[in-house]
Protein backbone atom coordinates (compact mmCIF):
# COMPACT_ATOMS: atom_id res chain seq x y z
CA UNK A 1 -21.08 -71.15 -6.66
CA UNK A 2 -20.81 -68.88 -3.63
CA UNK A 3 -22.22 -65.39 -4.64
CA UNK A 4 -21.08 -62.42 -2.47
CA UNK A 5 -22.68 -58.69 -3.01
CA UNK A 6 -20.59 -55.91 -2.13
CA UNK A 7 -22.90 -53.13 -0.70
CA UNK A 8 -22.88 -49.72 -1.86
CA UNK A 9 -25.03 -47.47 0.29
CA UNK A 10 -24.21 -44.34 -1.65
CA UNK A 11 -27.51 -42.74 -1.99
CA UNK A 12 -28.00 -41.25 -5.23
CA UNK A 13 -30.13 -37.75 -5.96
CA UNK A 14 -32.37 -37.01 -5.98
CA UNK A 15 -34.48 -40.49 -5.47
CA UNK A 16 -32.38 -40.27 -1.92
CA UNK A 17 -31.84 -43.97 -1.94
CA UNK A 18 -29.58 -46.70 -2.98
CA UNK A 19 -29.05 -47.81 -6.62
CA UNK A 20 -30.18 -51.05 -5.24
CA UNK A 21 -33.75 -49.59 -4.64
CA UNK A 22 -34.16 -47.88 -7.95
CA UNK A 23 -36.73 -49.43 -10.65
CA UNK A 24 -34.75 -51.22 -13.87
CA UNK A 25 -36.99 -52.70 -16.48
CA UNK A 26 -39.55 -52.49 -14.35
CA UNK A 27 -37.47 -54.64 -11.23
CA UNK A 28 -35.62 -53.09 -8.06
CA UNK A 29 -32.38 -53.76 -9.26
CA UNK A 30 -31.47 -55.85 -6.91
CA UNK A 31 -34.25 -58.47 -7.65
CA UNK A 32 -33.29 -57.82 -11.55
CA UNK A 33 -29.47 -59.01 -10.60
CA UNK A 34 -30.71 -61.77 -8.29
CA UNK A 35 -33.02 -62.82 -11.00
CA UNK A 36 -30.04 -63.34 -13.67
CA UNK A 37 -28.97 -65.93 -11.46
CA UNK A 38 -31.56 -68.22 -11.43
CA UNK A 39 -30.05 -70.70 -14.19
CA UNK A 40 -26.94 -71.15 -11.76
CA UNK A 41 -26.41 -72.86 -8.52
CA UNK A 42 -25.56 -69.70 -5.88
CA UNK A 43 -25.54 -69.17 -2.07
CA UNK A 44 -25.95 -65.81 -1.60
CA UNK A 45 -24.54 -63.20 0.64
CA UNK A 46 -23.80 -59.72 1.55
CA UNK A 47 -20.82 -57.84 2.62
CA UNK A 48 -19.27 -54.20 3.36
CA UNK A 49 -16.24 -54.64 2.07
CA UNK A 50 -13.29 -57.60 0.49
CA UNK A 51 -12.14 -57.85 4.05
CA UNK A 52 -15.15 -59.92 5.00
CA UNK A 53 -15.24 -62.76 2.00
CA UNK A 54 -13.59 -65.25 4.37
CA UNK A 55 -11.05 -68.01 3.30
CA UNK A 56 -13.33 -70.88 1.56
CA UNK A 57 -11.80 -72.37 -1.31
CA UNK A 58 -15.18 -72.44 -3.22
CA UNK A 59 -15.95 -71.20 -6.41
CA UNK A 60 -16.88 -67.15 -6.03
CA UNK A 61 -18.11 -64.76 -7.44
CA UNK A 62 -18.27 -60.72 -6.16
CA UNK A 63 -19.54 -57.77 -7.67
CA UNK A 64 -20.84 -54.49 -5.85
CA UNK A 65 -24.70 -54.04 -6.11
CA UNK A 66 -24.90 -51.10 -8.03
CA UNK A 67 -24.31 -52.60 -11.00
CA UNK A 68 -25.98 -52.95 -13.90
CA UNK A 69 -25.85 -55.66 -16.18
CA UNK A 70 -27.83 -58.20 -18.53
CA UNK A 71 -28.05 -62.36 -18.62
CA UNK A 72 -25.89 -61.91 -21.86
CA UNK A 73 -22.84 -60.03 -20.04
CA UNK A 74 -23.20 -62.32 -17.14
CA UNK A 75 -23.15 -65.85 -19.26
CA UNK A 76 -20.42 -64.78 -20.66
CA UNK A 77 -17.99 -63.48 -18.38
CA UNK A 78 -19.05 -66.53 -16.19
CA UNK A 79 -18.42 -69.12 -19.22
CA UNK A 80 -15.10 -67.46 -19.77
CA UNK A 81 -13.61 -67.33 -16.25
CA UNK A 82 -14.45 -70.87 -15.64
CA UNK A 83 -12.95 -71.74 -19.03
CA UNK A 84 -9.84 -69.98 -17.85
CA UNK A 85 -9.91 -71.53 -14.76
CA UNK A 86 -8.17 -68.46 -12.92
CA UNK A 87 -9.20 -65.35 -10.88
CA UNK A 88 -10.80 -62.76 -13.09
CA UNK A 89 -11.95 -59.37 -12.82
CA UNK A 90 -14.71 -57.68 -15.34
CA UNK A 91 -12.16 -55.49 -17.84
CA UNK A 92 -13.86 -53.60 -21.14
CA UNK A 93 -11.76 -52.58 -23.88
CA UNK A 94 -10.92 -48.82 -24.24
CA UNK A 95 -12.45 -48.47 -27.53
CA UNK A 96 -15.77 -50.07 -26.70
CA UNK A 97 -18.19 -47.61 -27.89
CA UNK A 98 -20.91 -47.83 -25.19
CA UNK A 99 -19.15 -47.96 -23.02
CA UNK A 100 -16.97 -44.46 -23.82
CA UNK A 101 -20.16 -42.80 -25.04
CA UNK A 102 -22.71 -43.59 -22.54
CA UNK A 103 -21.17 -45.16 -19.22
CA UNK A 104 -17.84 -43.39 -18.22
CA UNK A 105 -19.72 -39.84 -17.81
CA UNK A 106 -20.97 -39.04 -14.04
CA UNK A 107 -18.87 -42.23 -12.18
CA UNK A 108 -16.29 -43.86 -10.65
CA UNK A 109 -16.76 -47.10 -10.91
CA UNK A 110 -15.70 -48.16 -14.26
CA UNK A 111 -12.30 -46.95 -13.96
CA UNK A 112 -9.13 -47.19 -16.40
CA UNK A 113 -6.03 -49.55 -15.22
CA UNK A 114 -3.30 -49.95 -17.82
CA UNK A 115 -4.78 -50.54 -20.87
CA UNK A 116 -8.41 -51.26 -20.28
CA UNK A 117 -11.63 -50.23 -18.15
CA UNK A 118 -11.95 -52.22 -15.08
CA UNK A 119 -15.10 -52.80 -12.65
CA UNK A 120 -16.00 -54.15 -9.85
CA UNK A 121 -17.38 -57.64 -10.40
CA UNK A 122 -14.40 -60.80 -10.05
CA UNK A 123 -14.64 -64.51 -10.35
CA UNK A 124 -12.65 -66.85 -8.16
CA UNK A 125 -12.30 -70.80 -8.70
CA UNK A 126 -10.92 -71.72 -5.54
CA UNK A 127 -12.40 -68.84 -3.31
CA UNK A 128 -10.90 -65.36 -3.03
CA UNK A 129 -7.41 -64.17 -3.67
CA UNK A 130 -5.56 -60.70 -4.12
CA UNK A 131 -4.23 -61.19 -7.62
CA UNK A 132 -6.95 -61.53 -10.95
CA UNK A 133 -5.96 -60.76 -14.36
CA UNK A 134 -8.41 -58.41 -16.18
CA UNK A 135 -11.11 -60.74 -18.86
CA UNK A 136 -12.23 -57.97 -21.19
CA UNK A 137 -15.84 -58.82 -22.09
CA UNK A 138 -17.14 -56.88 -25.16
CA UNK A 139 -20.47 -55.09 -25.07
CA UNK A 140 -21.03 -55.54 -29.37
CA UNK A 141 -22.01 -51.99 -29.71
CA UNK A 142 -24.72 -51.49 -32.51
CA UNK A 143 -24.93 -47.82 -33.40
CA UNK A 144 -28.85 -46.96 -34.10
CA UNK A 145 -30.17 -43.46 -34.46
CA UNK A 146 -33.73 -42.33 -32.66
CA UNK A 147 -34.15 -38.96 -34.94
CA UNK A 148 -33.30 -38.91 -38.30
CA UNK A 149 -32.63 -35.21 -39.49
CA UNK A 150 -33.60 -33.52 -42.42
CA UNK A 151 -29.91 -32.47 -44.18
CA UNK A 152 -31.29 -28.73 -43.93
CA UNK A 153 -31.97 -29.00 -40.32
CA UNK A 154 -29.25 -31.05 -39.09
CA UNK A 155 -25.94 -29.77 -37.47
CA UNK A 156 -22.67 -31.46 -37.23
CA UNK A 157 -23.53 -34.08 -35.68
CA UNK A 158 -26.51 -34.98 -38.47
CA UNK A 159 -28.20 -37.93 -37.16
CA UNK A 160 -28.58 -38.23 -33.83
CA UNK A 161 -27.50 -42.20 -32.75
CA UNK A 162 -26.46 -44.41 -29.42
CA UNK A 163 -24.22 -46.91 -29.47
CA UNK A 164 -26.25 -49.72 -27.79
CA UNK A 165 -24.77 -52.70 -26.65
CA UNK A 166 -25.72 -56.42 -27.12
CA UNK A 167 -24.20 -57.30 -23.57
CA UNK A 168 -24.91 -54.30 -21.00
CA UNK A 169 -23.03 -52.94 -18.27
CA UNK A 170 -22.82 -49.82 -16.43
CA UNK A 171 -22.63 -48.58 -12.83
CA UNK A 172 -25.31 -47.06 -11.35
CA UNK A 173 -24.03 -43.64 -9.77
CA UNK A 174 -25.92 -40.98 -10.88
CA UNK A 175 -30.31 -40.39 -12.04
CA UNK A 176 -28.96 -40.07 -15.52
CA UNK A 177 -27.51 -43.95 -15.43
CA UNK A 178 -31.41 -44.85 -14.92
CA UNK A 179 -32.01 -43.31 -18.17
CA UNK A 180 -29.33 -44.91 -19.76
CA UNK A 181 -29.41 -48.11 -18.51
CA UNK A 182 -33.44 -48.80 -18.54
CA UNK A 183 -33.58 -47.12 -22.46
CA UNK A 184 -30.12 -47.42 -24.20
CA UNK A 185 -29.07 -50.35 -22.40
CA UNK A 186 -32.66 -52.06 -21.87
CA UNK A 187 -35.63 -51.75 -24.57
CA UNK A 188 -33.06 -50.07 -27.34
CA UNK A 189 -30.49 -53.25 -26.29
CA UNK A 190 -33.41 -55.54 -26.87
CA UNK A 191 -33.91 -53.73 -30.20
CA UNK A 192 -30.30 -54.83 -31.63
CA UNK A 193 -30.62 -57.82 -30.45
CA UNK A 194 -33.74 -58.46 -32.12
CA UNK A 195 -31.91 -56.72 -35.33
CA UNK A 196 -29.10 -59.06 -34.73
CA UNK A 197 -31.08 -62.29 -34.67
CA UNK A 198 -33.20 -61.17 -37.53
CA UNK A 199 -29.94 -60.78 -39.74
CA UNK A 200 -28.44 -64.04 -38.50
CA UNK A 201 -31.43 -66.48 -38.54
CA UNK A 202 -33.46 -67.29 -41.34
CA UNK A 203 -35.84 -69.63 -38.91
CA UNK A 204 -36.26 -66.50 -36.63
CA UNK A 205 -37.21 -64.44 -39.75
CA UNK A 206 -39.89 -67.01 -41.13
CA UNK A 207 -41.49 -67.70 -37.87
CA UNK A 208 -42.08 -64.25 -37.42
CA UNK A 209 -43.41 -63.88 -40.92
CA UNK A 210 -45.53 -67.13 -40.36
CA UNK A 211 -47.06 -65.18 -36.81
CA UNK A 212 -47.49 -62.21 -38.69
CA UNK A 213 -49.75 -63.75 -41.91
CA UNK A 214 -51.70 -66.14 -38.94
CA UNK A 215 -53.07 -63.16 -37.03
CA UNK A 216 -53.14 -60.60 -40.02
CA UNK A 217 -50.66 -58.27 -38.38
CA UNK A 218 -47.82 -56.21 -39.15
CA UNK A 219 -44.91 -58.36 -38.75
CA UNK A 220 -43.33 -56.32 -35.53
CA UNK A 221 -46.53 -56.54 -34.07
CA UNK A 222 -47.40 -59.69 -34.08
CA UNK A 223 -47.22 -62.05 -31.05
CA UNK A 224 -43.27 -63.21 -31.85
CA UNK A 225 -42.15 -59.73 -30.77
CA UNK A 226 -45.23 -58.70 -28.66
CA UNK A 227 -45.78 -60.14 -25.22
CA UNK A 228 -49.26 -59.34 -24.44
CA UNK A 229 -49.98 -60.24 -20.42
CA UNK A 230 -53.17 -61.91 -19.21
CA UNK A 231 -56.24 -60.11 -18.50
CA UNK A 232 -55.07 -57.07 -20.39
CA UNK A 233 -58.00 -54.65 -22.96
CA UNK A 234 -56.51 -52.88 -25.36
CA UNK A 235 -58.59 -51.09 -28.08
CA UNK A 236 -58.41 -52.34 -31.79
CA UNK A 237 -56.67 -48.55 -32.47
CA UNK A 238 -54.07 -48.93 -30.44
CA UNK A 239 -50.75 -49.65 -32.16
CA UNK A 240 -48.25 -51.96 -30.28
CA UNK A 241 -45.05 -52.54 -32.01
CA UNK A 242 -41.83 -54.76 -30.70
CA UNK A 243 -39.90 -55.71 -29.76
CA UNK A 244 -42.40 -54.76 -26.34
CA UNK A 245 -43.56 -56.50 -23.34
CA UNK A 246 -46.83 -55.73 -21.53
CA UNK A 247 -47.59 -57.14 -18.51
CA UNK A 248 -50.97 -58.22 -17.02
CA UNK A 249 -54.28 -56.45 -16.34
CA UNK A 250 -52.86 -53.53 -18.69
CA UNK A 251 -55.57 -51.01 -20.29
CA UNK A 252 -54.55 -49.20 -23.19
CA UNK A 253 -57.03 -47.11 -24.82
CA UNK A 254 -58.10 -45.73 -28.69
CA UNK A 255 -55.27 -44.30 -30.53
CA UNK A 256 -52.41 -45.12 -28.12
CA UNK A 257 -49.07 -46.09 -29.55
CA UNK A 258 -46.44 -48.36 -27.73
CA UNK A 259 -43.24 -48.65 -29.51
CA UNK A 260 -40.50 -50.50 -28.26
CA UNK A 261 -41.61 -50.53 -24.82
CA UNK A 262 -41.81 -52.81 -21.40
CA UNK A 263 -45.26 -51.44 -19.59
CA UNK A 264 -45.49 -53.01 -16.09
CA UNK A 265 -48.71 -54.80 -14.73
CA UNK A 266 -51.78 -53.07 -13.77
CA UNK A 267 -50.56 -50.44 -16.08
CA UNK A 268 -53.43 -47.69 -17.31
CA UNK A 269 -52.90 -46.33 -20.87
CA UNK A 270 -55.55 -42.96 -21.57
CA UNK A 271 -56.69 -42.23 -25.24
CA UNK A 272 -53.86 -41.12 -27.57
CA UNK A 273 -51.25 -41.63 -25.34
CA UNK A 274 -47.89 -42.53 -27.12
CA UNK A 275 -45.17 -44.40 -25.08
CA UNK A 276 -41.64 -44.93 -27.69
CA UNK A 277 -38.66 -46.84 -26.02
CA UNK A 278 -39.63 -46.66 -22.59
CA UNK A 279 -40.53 -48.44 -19.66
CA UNK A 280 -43.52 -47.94 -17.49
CA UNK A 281 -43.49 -49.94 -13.83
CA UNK A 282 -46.14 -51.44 -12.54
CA UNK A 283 -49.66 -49.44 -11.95
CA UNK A 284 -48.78 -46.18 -13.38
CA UNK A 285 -51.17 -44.35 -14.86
CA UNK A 286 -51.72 -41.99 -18.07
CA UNK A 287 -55.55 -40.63 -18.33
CA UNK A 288 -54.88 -39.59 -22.19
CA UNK A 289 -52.81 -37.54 -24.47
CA UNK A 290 -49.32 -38.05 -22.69
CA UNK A 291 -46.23 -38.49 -24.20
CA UNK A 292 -43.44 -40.44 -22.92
CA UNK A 293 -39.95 -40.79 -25.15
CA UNK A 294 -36.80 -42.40 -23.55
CA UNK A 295 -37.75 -42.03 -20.38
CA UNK A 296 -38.40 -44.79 -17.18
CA UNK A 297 -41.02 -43.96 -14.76
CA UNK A 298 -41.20 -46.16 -11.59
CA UNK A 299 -43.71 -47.73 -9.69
CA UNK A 300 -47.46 -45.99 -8.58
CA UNK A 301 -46.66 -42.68 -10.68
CA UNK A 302 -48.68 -40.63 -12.80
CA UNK A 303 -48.35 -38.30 -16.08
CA UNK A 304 -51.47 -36.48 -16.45
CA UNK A 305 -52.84 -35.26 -19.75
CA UNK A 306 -50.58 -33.18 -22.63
CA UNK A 307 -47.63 -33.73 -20.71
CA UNK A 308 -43.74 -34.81 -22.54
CA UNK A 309 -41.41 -36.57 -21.00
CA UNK A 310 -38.25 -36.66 -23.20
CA UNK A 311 -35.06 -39.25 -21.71
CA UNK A 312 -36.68 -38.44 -18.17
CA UNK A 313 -36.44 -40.29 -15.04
CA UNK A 314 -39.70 -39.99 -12.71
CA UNK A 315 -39.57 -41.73 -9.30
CA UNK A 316 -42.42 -43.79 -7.43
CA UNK A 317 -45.31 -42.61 -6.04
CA UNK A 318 -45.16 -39.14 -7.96
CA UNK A 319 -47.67 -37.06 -9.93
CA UNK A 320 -46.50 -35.07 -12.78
CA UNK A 321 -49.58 -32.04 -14.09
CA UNK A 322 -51.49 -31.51 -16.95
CA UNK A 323 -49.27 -29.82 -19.78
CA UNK A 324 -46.01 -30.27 -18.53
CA UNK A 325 -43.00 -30.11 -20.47
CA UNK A 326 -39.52 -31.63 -19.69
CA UNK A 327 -37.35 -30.02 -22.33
CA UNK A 328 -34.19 -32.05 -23.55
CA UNK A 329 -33.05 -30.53 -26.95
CA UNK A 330 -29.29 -28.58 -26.28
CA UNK A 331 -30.22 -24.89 -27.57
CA UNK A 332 -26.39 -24.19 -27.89
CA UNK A 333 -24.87 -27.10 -29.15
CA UNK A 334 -21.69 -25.56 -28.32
CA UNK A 335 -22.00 -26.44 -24.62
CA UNK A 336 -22.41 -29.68 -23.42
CA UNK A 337 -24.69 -30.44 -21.23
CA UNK A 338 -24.12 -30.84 -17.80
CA UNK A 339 -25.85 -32.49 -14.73
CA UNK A 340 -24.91 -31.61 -10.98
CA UNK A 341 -22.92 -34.60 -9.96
CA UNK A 342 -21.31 -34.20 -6.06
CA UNK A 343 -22.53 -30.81 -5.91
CA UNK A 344 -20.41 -29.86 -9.24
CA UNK A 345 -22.00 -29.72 -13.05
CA UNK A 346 -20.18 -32.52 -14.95
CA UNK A 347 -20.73 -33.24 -18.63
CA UNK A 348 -23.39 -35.80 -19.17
CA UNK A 349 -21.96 -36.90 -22.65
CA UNK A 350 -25.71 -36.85 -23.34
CA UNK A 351 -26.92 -34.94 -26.96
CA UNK A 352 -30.28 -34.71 -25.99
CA UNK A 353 -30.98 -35.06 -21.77
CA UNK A 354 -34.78 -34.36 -20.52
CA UNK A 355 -35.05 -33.94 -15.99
CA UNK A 356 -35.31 -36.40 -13.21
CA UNK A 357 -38.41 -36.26 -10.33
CA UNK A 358 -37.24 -38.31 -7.34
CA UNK A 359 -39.63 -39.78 -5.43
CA UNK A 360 -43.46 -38.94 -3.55
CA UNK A 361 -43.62 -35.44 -5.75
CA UNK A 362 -46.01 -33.66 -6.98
CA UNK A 363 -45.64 -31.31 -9.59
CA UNK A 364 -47.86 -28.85 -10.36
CA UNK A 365 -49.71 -28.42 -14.08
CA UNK A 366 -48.08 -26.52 -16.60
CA UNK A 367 -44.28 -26.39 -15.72
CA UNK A 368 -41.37 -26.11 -17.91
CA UNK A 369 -38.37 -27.92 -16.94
CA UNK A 370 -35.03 -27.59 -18.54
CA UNK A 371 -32.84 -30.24 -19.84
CA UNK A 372 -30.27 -32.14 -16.84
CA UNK A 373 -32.65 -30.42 -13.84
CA UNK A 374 -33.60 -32.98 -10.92
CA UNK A 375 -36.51 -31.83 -8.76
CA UNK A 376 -35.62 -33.86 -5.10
CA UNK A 377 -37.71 -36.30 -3.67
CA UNK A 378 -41.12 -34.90 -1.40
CA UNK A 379 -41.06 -31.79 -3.37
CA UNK A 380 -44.67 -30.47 -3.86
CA UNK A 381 -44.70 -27.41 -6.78
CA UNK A 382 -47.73 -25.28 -7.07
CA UNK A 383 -48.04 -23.83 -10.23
CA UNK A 384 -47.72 -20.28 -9.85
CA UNK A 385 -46.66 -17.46 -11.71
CA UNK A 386 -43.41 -16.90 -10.05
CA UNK A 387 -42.34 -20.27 -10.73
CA UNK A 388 -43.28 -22.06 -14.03
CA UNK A 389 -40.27 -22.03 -15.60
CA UNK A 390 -37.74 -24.61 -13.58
CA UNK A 391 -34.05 -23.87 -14.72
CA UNK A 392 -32.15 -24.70 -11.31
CA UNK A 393 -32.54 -27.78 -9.64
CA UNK A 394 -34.93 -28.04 -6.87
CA UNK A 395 -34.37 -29.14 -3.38
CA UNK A 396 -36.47 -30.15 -0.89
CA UNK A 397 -36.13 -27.21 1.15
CA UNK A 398 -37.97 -25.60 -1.99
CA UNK A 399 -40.74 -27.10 -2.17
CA UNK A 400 -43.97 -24.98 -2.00
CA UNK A 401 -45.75 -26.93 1.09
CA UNK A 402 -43.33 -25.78 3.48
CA UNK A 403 -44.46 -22.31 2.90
CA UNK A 404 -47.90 -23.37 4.35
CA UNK A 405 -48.10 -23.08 8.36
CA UNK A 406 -47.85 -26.85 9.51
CA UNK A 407 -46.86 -27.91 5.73
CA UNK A 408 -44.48 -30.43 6.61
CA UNK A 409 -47.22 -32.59 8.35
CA UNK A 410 -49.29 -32.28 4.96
CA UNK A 411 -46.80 -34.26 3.01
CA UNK A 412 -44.56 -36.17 5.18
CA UNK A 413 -40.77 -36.49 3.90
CA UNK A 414 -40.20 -40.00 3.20
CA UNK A 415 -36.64 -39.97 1.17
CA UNK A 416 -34.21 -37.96 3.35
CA UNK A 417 -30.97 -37.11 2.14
C-alpha cells in the first residue's frame, strides 16, 4: 500500500506549531499515526496538496496529518474499502454522538456533504481518482459520566457525561481538540473499551479475576489492566487503578492516586499527588500535592505543589507555580462557553473547559485562570498583585519579561506565531 500524508501547516494557538508536533497519548502525533501502520505494508510519503499524488495504479491511501484517529477506526475503514474494492472517502453518520458532541465544535475539517460528515482521509485500489463514494465508519459512542451530581445540586443537565467513542476520530484544529482527543477520545476511549470487553467476554472477565486473587489486588488494579514499566518505585500507598499505562523509570510517591491514566517514562510523581483520566508525557514532574483531572501535559513540564488542572492542556518545556488554579466549572450555565478560535469566541460545546499553556512558559505561583483562556507560548507571568486573576487570554507580547530592560534575551522566544 502506497501511503500519502497531506500536510497541514496551519499552526495552531497557542503551542504556535503544527498539529503534527503536538503530544497525543504521550506520541507527536505524527509518530502516533505512523505507528498505527506498522501491521500493514506502506511506502510512505508527503505532499502539499491532491495535485501531487501522481498517476500509479497502486493501492492508496491519503489522509491530511492533522488527524486524529485510533488502530480501531483505521482497521476498519481499511478492511471495508478493500472489501468494497472501490474509491472511498472517511464519511460519519450525522447522528453519531461523538462526533456531534465533541468534534464538530472549533473546525473545518469534518464537514457535512449531503447526508453525512465527511473528512479528509480516502482509499484508492488502483491509485488515485476524482470520484469516491462516502464509507460511513461508526465511532460506537458509549455515553459515561465523570461527576455524578447530587439531585439537590444538579441543574438541567444532572449528570454530567461524554459520549466516548470505541473507534476515534477528530481533526486537530484547535488546543481544545488536544483535550478532547488525548482524554475523551484516548484514556476515557480505552475505558469503554475495557467496559465493552468486560461485558462481552467471560474469558476476559475470569482472567482478570484470576490476576486479581494471584497478587491480592483489587481487580482494576491488578496487572491485566495495569501496565507497570521497568525500573519504575512506586510506594505501597499509592493507588493505581486501570485501565492505566506507566511507562519506565516512573516514581510515584505515598498517597498518590492514578486513575485511568497513561504517565510517560521518566515520569516523577510527589506525595499525594492525584492524576484521574489523564496523560502525563515523558519526564514531567509533580513534587507533591498536585492535581491533574482531564487534562494532557506534554513533554519536560512541571506542576508544582497545590496546583489543579481541570480538562487543561499544558505544552512542553513549561512550569506551572505553586497553588495555581485553572478553573473550568461554567458559573452561568446559561452561556456557553466559548474559546477564541481565528481571532473570534466560538462555542466549545464543552460543559466543563479548564485553560491551555503553550509551550516554554512559566507561570508564576498562585494564579487564577478562567475556564477556555490560552496563555501563548514563551510567556513568563510574575505573580503580582495587578495580575493574579487571568480572565483574557494572554499573548506573548504580555508577558512580564519583556518589561525587564534586555528581557527578551532572558527567555528567548522559541514558538513564533
Amino acid at each position: 500500500m502506497r501511503k500519502i500524508i497531506l500536510r497541514d501547516r496551519h499552526k495552531i494557538f497557542p503551542f504556535n506549531e503544527p498539529a503534527r508536533e503536538l503530544r497525543f497519548l504521550n506520541k507527536p502525533l505524527w509518530l502516533h499515526q505512523r505507528d498505527l501502520f506498522t501491521p500493514y505494508d506502506v511506502e510512505e510519503r508527503e505532499i502539499d496538496s491532491l495535485a501531487e499524488v501522481g498517476s500509479e495504479k497502486v493501492e492508496t491511501l491519503i489522509y491530511r496529518d492533522n488527524l486524529f484517529f485510533d488502530e480501531f477506526f483505521l482497521e476498519e475503514f481499511i478492511q471495508r474499502a478493500r472489501a468494497s474494492g472501490k474509491a472511498c472517502r472517511v464519511a460519519l453518520a450525522l447522528d453519531d454522538r461523538s462526533i456531534t458532541t465533541h468534534a464538530i465544535h472549533l473546525q473545518q475539517g469534518i464537514r457535512r456533504e449531503g447526508d453525512v460528515y465527511v473528512a479528509d482521509m480516502w482509499y484508492y485500489p488502483y491509485g488515485f481518482e476524482p470520484n469516491t463514494r462516502p464509507l460511513v465508519i461508526d465511532t460506537e459512542p458509549h455515553e459515561m459520566g465523570y461527576y455524578h451530581v447530587p439531585t439537590h445540586m444538579s441543574n438541567a443537565m444532572g449528570d454530567l457525561v461524554y459520549q466516548v467513542p470505541v473507534k476515534a476520530f477528530c481533526s486537530i484544529e484547535h488546543w481544545v481538540h488536544t483535550v478532547i482527543a488525548n482524554v475523551i477520545f484516548g484514556v476515557f476511549a480505552r475505558g469503554a473499551r475495557l467496559d465493552r470487553e468486560i461485558e462481552q467476554d467471560v474469558t476476559k472477565n475470569l482472567q482478570i479475576l484470576w490476576h486479581a486473587m494471584l497478587e491480592r489486588k483489587q481487580v482494576l488494579s491488578c496487572s491485566q489492566v495495569v501496565h507497570i514499566g521497568r525500573n519504575c518505585s512506586i510506594d505501597p500507598s499509592a493507588v493505581i487503578r486501570g485501565p492505566s499505562y506507566i511507562g519506565d523509570n516512573v516514581s510515584i510517591g505515598p498517597g498518590a492516586v492514578i486513575d485511568v491514566s497513561i504517565i510517560g517514562n521518566n515520569v516523577d510523581i510527589g506525595t499525594g499527588c492525584q492524576v484521574q483520566l489523564s496523560v502525563i508525557s515523558d519526564r514531567c514532574f509533580f513534587p507533591f500535592r498536585a492535581s491533574i483531572f482531564m487534562s494532557v501535559m506534554m513533554e519536560d513540564s512541571m506542576v508544582a505543589q497545590n496546583t489543579c488542572l481541570q480538562f487543561c492542556s499544558v505544552g512542553r518545556n513549561t512550569f506551572i507555580g505553586a497553588g495555581s488554579t485553572f478553573t473550568d466549572f461554567n458559573l452561568i450555565p446559561s452561556k456557553p462557553i466559548r474559546a477564541l478560535h481565528d481571532g473570534k469566541p466560538m462555542e466549545t460545546g464543552m460543559p466543563v473547559l479548564g485553560g491551555c499553556v503553550g509551550h516554554n512558559c512559566s507561570i508564576g505561583s498562585g494564579m487564577i485562570v478562567y475556564p477556555a483562556r490560552a496563555i501563548e507560548s514563551d510567556v513568563v507571568l510574575f505573580a503580582s498583585p495587578e495580575r493574579r486573576v487571568l480572565d483574557h487570554t494572554i499573548y506573548y507580547e504580555d508577558s512580564d519579561h519583556l518589561k525587564i530592560k534586555g528581557g527578551e534575551s532572558l527567555h528567548t522566544r522559541m514558538y513564533d506565531r
